[in-house]
Protein backbone atom coordinates (compact mmCIF):
# COMPACT_ATOMS: atom_id res chain seq x y z
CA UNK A 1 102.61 106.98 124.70
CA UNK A 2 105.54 109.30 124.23
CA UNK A 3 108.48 107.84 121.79
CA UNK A 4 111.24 109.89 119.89
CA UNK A 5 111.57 109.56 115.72
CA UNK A 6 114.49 110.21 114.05
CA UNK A 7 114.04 111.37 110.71
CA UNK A 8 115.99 113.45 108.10
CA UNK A 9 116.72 116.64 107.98
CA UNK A 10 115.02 117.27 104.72
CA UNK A 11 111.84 115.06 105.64
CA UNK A 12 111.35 117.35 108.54
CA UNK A 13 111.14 120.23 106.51
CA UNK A 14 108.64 118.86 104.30
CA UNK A 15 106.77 117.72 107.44
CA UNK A 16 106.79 121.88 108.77
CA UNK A 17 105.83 122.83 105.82
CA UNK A 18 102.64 120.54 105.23
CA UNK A 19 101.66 121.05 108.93
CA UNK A 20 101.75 124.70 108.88
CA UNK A 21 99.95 124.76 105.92
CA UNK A 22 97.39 122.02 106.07
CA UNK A 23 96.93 123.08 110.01
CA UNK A 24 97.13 120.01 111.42
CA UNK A 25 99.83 118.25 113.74
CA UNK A 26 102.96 116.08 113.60
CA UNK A 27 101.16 113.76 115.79
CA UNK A 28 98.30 113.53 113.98
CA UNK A 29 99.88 113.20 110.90
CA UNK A 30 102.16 110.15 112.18
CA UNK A 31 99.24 108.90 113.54
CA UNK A 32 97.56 108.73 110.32
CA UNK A 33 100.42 107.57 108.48
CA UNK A 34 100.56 104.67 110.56
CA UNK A 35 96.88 103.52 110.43
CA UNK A 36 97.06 104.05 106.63
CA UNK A 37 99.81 101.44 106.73
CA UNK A 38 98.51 99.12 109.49
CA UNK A 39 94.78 99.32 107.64
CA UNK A 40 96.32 98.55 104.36
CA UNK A 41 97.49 95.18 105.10
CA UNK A 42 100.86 93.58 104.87
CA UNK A 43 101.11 92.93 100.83
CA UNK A 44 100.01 95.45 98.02
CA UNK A 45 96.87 94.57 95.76
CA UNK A 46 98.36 92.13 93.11
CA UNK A 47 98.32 94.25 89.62
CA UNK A 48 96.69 92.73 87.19
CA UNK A 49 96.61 93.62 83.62
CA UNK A 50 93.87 93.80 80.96
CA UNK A 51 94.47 91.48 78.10
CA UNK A 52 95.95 93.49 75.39
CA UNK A 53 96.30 90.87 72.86
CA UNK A 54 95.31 90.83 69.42
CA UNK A 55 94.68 88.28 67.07
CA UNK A 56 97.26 86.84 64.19
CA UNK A 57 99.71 84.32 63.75
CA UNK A 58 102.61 85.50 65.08
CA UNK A 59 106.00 86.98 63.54
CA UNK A 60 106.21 87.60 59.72
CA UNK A 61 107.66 84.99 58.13
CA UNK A 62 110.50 86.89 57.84
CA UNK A 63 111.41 87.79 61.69
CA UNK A 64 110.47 84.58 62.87
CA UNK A 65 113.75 83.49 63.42
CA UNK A 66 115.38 87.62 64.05
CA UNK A 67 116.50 88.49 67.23
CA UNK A 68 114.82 91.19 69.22
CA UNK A 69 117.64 93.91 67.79
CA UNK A 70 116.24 93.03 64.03
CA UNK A 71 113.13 92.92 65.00
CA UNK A 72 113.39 96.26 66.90
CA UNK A 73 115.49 97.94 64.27
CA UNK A 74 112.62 97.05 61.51
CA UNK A 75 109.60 98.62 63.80
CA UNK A 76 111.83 101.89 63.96
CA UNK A 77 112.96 102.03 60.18
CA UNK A 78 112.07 105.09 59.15
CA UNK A 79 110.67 107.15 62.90
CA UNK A 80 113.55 108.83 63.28
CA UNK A 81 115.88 106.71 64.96
């Protein structure tokens, strides 16, 4: 099948560039971008985080009724800031 992409000026470039130098196609390199996207699915792998927690019981007494710009100003006392 034959179609016609418009892209920018600046993306073609790049595209030149990579093709001359990695010595492969613009059709094969569309064609590869688009199974990469097709084979990845429709939604990203959901990120999940390791637990990072650590024990205690919370807030000094003293900051456990501060606001976060107390709280932050105490943690950088003293580093510069």
């Amino acid at each position: 099948m034959k179609t016609t992409v418009e892209i920018s000026d600046s993306l073609a470039e790049e595209v030149k560039a990579y093709t001359a130098r990695e010595g492969v196609t613009f059709r094969s390199l569309v064609e590869r971008g688009l199974i990469e996207v097709l084979r990845a699915g429709h939604a990203p792998a959901p990120l999940t985080l390791r637990d990072a927690s650590v024990g205690g019981r919370g807030l000094q007494a003293a900051f456990r009724d501060a606001g976060w710009d107390r709280i932050r100003d105490a943690a950088y006392t003293g580093r510069g800031s």
